[in-house]
C-alpha atoms as a PDB file:
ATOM      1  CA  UNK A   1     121.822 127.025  94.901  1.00  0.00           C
ATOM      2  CA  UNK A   2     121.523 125.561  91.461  1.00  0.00           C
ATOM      3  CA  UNK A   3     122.664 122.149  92.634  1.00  0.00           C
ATOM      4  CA  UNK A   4     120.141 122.391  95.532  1.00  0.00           C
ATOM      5  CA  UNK A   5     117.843 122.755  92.771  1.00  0.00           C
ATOM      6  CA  UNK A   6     118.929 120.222  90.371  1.00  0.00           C
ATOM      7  CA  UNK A   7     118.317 117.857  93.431  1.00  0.00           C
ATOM      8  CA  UNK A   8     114.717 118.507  94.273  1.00  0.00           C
ATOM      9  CA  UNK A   9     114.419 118.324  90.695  1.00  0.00           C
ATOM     10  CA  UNK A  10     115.617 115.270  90.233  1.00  0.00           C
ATOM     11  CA  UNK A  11     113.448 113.805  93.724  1.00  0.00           C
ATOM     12  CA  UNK A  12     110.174 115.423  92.041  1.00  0.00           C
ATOM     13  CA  UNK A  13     111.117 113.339  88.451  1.00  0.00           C
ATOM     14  CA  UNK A  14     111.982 109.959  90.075  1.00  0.00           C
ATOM     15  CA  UNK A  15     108.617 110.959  92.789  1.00  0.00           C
ATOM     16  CA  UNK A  16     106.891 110.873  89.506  1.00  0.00           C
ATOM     17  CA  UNK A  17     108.211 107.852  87.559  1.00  0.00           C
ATOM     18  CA  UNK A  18     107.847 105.473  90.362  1.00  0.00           C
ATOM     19  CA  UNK A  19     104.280 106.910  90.654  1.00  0.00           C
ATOM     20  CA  UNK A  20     103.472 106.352  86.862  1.00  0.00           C
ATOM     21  CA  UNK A  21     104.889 102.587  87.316  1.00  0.00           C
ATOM     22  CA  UNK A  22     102.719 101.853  90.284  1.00  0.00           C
ATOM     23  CA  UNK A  23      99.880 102.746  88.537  1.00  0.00           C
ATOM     24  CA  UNK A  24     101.378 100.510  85.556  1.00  0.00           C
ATOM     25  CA  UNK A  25     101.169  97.723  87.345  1.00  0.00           C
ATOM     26  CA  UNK A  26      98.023  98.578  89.320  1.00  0.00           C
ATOM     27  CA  UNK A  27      96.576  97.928  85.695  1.00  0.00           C
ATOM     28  CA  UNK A  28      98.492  95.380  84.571  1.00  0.00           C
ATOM     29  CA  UNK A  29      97.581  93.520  87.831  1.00  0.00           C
ATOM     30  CA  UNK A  30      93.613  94.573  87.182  1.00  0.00           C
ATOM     31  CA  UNK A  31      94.254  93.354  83.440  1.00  0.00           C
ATOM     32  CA  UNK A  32      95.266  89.962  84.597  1.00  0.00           C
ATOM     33  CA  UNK A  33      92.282  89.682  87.112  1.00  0.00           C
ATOM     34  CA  UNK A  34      89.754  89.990  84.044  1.00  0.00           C
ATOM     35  CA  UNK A  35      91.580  87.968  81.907  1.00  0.00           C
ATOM     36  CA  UNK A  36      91.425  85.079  84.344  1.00  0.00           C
ATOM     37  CA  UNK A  37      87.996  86.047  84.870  1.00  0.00           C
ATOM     38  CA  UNK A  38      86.645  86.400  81.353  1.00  0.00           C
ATOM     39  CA  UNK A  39      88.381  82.998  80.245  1.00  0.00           C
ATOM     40  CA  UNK A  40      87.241  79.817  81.572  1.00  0.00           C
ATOM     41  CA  UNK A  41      89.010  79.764  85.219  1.00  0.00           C
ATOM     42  CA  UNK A  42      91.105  76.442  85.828  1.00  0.00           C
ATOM     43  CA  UNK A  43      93.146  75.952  89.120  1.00  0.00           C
ATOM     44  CA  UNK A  44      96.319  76.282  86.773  1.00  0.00           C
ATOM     45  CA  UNK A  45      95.221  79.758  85.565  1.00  0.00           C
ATOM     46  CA  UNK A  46      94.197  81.150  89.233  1.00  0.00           C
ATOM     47  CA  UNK A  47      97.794  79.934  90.668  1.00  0.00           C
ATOM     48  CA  UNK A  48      99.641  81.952  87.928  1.00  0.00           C
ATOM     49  CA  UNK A  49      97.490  84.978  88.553  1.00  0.00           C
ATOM     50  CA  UNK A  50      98.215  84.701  92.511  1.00  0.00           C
ATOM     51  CA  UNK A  51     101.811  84.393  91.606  1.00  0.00           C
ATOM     52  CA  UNK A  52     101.935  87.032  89.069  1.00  0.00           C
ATOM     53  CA  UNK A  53      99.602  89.563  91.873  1.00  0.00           C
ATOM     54  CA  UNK A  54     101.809  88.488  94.352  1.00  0.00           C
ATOM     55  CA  UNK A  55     105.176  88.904  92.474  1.00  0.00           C
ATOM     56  CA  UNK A  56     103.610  92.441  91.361  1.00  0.00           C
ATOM     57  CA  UNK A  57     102.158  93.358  94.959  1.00  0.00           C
ATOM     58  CA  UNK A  58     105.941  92.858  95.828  1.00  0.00           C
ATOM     59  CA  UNK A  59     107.221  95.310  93.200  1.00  0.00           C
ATOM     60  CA  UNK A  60     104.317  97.463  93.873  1.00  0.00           C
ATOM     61  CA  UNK A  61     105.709  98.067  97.866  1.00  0.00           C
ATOM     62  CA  UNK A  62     109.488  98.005  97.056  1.00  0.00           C
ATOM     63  CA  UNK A  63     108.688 101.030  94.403  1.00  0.00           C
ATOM     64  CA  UNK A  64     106.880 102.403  97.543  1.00  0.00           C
ATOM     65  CA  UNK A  65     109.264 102.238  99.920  1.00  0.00           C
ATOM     66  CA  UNK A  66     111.799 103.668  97.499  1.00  0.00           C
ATOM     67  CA  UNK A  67     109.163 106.354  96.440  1.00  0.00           C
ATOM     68  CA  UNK A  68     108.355 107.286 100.238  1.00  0.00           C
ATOM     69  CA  UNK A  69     110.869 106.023 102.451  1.00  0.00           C
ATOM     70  CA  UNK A  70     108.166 104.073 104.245  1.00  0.00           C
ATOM     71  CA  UNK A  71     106.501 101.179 103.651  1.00  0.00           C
ATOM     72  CA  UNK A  72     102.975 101.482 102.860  1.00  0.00           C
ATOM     73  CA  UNK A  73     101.219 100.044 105.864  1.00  0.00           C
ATOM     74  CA  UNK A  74     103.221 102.682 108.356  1.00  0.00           C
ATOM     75  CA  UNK A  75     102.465 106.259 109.309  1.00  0.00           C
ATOM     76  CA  UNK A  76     104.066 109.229 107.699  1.00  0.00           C
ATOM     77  CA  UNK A  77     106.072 111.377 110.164  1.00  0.00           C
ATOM     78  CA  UNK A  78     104.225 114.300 111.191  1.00  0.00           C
ATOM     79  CA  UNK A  79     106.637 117.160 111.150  1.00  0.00           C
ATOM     80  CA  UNK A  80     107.259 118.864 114.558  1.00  0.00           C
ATOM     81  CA  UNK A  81     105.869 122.560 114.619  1.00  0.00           C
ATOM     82  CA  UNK A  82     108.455 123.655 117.366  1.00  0.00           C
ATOM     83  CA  UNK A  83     111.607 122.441 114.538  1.00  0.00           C
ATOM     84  CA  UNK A  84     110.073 124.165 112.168  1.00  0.00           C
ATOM     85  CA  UNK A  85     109.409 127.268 113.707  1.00  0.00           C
ATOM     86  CA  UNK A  86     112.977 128.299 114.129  1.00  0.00           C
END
């Protein structure tokens, strides 16, 4: 039982990291956007910025996936009621 526990424990914690590095890089990402924003915009600065969002958006789905066991743009399983049941 206590390694049963030890497990969910351990889901819940890494659940909770990848969570607080998604948001991490949500700002990060947001942080970039103003940046490029607030300083005088050149065609050199927007390419790094789509790179760098890009490169990030790329993290941001593989942390997902490893997170959720999906990938964000599918459905999460609905559990069947008769399975559960018995």
């Amino acid at each position: 039982m206590a390694a049963q526990e030890r497990r969910e424990d351990l889901r819940a914690y890494r659940r909770n990291l990848g969570r607080s590095i998604l948001l991490g890089l949500e700002f990060l990402v947001a942080a970039d956007i103003i940046k490029t924003v607030a300083v005088t915009p050149t065609f050199t600065s927007v390419g790094v910025l789509a790179i760098i969002v890009l490169i990030r958006t790329f993290l941001s789905w593989s942390l997902q996936l490893e997170i959720e066991g999906r990938w964000p743009w599918q459905k999460e399983e609905e559990e069947d009621p008769a399975a559960t049941a018995s």
